[in-house]
C-alpha atoms as a PDB file:
ATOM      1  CA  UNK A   1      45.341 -37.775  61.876  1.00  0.00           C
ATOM      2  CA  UNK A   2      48.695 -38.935  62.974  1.00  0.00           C
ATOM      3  CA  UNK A   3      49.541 -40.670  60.119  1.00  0.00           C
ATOM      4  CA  UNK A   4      48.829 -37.296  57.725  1.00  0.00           C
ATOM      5  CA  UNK A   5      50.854 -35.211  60.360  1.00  0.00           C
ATOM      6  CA  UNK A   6      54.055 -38.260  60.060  1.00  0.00           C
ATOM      7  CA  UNK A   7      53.379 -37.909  56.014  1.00  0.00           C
ATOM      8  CA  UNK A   8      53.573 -34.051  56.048  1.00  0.00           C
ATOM      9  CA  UNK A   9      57.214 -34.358  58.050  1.00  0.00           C
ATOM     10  CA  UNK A  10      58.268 -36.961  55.829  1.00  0.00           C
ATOM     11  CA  UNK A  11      57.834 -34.726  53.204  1.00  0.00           C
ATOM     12  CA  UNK A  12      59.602 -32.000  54.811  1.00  0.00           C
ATOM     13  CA  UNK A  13      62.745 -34.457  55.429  1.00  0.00           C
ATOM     14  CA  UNK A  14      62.594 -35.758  52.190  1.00  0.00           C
ATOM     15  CA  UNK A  15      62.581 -31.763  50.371  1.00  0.00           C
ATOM     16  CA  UNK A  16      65.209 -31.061  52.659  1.00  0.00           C
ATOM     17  CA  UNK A  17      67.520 -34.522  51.591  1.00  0.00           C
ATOM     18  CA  UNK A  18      67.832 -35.402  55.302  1.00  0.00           C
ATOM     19  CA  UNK A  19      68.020 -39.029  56.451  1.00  0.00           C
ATOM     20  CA  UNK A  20      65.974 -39.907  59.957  1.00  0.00           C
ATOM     21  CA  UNK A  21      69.369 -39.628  61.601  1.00  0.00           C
ATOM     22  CA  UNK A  22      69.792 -35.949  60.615  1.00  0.00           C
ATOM     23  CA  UNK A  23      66.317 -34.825  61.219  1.00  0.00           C
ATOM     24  CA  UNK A  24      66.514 -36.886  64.797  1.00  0.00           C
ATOM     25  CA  UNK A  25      69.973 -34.644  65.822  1.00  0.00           C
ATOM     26  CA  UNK A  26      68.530 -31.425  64.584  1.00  0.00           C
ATOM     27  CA  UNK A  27      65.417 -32.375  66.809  1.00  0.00           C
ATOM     28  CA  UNK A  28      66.533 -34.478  69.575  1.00  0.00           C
ATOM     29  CA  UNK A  29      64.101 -36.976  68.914  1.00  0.00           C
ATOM     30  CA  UNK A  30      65.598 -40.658  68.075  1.00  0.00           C
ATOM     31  CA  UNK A  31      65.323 -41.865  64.148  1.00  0.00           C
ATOM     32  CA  UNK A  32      63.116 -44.876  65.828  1.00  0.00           C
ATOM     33  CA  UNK A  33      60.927 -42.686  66.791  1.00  0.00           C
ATOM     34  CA  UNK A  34      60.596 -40.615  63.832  1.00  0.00           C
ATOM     35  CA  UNK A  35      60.536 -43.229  61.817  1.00  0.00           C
ATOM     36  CA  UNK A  36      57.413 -45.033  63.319  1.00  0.00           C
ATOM     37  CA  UNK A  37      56.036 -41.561  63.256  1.00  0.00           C
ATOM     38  CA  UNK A  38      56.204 -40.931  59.706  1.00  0.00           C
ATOM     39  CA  UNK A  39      54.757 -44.223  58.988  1.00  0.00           C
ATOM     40  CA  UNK A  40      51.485 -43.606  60.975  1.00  0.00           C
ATOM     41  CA  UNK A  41      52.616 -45.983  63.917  1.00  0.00           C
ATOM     42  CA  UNK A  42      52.890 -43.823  66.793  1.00  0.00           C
ATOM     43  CA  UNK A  43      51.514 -40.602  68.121  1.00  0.00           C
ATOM     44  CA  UNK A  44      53.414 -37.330  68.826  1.00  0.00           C
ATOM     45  CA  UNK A  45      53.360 -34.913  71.373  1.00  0.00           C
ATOM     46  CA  UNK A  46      52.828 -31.632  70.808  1.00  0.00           C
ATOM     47  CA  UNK A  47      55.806 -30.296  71.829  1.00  0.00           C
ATOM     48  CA  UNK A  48      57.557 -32.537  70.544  1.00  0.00           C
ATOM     49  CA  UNK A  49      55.442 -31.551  66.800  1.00  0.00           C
ATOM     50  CA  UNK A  50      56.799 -27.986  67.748  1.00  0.00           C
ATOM     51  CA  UNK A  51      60.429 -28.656  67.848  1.00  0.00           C
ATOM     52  CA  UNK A  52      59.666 -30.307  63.832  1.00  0.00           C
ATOM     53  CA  UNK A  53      57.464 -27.134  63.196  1.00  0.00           C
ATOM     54  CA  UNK A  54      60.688 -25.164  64.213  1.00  0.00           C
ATOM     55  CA  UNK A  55      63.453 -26.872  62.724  1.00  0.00           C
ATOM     56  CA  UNK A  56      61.396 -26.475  58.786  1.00  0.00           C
ATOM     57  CA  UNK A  57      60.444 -23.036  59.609  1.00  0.00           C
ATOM     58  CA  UNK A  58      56.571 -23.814  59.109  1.00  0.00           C
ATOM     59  CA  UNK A  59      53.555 -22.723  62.053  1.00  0.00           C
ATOM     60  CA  UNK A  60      52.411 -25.423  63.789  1.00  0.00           C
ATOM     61  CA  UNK A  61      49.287 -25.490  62.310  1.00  0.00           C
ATOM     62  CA  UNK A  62      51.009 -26.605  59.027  1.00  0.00           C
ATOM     63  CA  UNK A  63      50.468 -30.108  60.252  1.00  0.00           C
ATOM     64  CA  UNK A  64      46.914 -29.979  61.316  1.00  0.00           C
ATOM     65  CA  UNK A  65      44.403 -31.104  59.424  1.00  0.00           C
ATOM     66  CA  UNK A  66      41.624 -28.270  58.202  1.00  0.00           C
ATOM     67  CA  UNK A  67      38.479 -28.296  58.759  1.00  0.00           C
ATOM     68  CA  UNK A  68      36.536 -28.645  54.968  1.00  0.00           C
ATOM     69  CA  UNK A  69      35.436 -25.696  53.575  1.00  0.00           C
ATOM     70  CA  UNK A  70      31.598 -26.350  53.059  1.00  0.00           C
ATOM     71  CA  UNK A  71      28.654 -24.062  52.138  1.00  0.00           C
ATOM     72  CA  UNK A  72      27.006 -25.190  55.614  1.00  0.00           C
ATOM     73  CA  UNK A  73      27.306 -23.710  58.762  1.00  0.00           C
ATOM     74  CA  UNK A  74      26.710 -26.337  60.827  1.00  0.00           C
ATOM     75  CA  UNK A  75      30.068 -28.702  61.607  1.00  0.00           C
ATOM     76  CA  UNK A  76      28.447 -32.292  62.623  1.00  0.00           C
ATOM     77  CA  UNK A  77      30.246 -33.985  65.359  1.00  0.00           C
ATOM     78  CA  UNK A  78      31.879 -36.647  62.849  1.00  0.00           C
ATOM     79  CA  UNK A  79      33.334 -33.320  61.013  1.00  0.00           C
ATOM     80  CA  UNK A  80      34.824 -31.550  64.216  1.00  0.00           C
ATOM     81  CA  UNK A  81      39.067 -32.327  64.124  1.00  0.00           C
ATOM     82  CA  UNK A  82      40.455 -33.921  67.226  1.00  0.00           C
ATOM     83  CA  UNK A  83      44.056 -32.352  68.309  1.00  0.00           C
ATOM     84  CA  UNK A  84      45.259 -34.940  70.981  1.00  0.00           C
ATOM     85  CA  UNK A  85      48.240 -34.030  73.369  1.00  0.00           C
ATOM     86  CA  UNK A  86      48.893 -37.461  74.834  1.00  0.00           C
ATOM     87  CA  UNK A  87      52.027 -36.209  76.976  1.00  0.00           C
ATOM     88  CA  UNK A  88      50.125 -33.744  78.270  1.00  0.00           C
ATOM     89  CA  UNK A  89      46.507 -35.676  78.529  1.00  0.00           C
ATOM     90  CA  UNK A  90      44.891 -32.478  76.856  1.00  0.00           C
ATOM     91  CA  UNK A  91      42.157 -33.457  73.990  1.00  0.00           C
ATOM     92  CA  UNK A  92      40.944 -30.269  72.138  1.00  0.00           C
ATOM     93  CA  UNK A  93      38.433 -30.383  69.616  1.00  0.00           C
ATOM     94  CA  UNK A  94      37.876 -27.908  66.664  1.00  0.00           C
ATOM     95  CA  UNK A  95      33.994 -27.048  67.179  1.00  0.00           C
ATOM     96  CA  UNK A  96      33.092 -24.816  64.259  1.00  0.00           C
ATOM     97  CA  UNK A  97      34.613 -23.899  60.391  1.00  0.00           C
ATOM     98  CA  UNK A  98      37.239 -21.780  59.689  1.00  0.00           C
ATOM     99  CA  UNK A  99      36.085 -18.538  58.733  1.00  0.00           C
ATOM    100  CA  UNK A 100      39.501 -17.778  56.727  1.00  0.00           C
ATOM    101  CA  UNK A 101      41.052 -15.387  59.246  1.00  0.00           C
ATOM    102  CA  UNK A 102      40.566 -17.349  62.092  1.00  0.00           C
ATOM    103  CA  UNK A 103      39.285 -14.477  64.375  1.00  0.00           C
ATOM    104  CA  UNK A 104      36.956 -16.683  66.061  1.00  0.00           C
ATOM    105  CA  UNK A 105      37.444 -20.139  67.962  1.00  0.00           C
ATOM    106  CA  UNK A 106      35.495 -21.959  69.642  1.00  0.00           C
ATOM    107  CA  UNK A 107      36.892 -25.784  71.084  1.00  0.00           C
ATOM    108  CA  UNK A 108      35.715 -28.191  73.097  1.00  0.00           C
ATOM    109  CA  UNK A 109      38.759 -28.741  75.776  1.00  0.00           C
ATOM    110  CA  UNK A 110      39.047 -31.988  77.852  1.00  0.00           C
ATOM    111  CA  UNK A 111      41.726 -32.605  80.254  1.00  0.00           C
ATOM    112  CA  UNK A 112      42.621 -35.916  81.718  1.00  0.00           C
ATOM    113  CA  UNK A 113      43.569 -36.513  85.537  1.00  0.00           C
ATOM    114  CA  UNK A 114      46.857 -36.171  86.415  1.00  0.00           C
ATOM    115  CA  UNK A 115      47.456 -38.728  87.740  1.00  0.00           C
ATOM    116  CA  UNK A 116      49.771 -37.407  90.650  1.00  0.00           C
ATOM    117  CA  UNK A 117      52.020 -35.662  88.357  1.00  0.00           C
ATOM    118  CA  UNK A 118      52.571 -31.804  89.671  1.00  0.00           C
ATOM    119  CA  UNK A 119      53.517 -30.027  86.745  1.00  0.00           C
ATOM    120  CA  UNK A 120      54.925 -26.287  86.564  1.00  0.00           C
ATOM    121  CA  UNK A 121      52.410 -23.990  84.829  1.00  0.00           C
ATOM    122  CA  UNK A 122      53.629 -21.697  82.507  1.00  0.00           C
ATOM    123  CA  UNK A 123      51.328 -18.984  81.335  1.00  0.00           C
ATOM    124  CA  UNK A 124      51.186 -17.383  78.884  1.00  0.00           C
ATOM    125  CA  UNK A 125      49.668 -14.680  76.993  1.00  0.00           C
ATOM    126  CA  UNK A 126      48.364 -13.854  73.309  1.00  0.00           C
ATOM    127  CA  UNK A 127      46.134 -11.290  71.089  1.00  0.00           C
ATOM    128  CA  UNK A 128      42.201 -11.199  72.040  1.00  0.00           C
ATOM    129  CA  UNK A 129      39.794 -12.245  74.511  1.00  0.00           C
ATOM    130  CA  UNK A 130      39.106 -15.602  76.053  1.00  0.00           C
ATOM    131  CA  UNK A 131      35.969 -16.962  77.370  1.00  0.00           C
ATOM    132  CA  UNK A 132      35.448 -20.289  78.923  1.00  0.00           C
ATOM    133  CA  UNK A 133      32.432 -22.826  80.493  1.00  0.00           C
ATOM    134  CA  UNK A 134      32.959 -25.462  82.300  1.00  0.00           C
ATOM    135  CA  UNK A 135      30.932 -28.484  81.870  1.00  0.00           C
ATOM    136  CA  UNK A 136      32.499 -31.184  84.050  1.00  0.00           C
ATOM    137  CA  UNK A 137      34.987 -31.455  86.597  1.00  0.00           C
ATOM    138  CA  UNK A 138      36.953 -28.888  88.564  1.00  0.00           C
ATOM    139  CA  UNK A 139      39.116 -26.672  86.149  1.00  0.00           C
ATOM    140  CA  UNK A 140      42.375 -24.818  87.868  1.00  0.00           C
ATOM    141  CA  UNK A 141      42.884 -21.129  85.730  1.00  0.00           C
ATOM    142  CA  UNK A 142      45.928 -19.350  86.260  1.00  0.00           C
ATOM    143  CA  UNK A 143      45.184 -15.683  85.206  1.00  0.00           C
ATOM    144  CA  UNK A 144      48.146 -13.365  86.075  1.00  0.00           C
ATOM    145  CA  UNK A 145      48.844 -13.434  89.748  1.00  0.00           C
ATOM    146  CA  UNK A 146      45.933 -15.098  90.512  1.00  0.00           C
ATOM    147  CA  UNK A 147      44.343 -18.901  90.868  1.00  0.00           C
ATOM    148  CA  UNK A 148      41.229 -19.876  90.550  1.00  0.00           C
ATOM    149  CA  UNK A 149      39.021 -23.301  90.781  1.00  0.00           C
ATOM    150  CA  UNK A 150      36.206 -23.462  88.323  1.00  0.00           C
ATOM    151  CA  UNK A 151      33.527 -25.743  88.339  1.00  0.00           C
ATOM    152  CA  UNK A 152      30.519 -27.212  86.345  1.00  0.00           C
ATOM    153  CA  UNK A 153      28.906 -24.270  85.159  1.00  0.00           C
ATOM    154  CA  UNK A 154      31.176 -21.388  86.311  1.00  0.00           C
ATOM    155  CA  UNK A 155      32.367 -19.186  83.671  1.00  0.00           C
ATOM    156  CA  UNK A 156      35.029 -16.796  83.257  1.00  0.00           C
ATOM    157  CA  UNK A 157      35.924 -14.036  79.948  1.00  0.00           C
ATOM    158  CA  UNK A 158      38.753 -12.062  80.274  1.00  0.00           C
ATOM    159  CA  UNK A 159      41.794 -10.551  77.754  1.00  0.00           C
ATOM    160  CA  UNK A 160      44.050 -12.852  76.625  1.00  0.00           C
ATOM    161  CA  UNK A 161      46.817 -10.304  76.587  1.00  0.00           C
ATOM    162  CA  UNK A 162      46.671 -11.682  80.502  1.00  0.00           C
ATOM    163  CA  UNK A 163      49.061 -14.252  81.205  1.00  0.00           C
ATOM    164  CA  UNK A 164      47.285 -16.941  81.819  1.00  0.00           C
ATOM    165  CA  UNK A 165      46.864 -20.676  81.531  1.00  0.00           C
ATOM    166  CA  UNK A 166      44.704 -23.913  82.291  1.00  0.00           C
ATOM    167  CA  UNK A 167      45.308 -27.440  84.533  1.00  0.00           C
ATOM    168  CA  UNK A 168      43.178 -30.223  85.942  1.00  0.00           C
ATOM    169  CA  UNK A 169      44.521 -31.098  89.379  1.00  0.00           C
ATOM    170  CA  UNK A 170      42.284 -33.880  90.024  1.00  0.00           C
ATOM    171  CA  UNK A 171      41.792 -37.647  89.755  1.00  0.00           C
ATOM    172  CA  UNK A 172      39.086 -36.644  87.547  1.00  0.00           C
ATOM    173  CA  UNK A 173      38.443 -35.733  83.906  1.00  0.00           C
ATOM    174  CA  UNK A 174      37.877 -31.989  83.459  1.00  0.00           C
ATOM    175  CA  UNK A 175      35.868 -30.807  80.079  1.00  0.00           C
ATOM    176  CA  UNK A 176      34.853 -27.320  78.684  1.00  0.00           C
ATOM    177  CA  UNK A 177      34.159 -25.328  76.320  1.00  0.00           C
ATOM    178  CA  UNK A 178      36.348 -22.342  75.286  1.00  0.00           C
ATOM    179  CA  UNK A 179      36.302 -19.509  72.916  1.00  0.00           C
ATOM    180  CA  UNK A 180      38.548 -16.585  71.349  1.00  0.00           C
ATOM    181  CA  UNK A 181      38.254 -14.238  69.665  1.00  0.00           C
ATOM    182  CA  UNK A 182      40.880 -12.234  68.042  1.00  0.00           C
ATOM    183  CA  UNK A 183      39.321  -9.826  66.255  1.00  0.00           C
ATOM    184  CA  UNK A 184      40.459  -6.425  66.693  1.00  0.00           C
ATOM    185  CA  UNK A 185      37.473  -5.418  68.366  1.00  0.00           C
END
């Protein structure tokens, strides 16, 4: 996937007529880096995707990869699209087929440990509703002024219009499933 996503920015530079150097100053990553990038060799963060996404004026999802539009309903687990924030440790996979709009998404979220590293959580808040299982480990949510600790088969649905957000706090792996739906329901 990484090597479509460095293809897709090359593009971009090239359209554009910027060298590495350029694209690196306008982004604050280094050429090195972008180069390696482009060429498949490294992965990228996704923050670090976001400040490219902003600079060519193109949503995020311009990069990722689409699921294939098939006639079946059923996505088989070779067919589901891995998003991988390395920086982050935060794996989320694409569990069903666009429906077009995009109203409805379910993922399969996996967060690794920590590893000691306190982190400010940001939330934040977007159109819908939200609902999440957890299937292993101990999940932190953040949902407006609140905290709470979710664990292997807890559940939780509320309006995404909440601020809100997600961390794993632990020396352990934390996995779940989550869904939303932003249908105007």
């Amino acid at each position: 996937m990484n090597s479509t996503i460095g293809k897709k920015v090359k593009e971009l530079r090239q359209k554009q007529n910027l060298t590495l150097k350029e694209l690196g100053q306008k982004t604050g990553l280094s050429s090195g880096y972008l180069s390696q990038f482009e060429r498949g060799q490294t992965t990228i963060a996704i923050d670090s995707l976001e400040q490219i996404a902003t600079f060519f004026n193109v949503e995020l999802s311009f990069f990722l990869e689409k699921v294939k539009d098939t006639a079946s309903p059923v996505v088989r687990s070779y067919e589901q699209i891995n998003l991988q924030v390395t920086n982050s440790q935060f794996i989320s996979q694409s569990l069903a087929q666009s429906d077009g709009e995009k109203s409805f998404l379910p993922r399969l979220i996996e967060i690794l440990p920590n590893k000691g590293i306190i982190e400010e959580i940001e939330l934040f808040s977007h159109r819908g509703k939200e609902f999440i299982y957890v299937l292993e480990g101990v999940l932190d949510l953040y949902l407006e002024n609140e905290a709470f600790c979710l664990y292997p088969g807890d559940s939780v649905c509320y309006s995404s219009e909440k601020s809100h957000n997600w961390a794993n706090n632990t020396a352990k792996r934390v996995k779940f499933l989550v869904m939303n739906d932003y249908s105007d329901s």
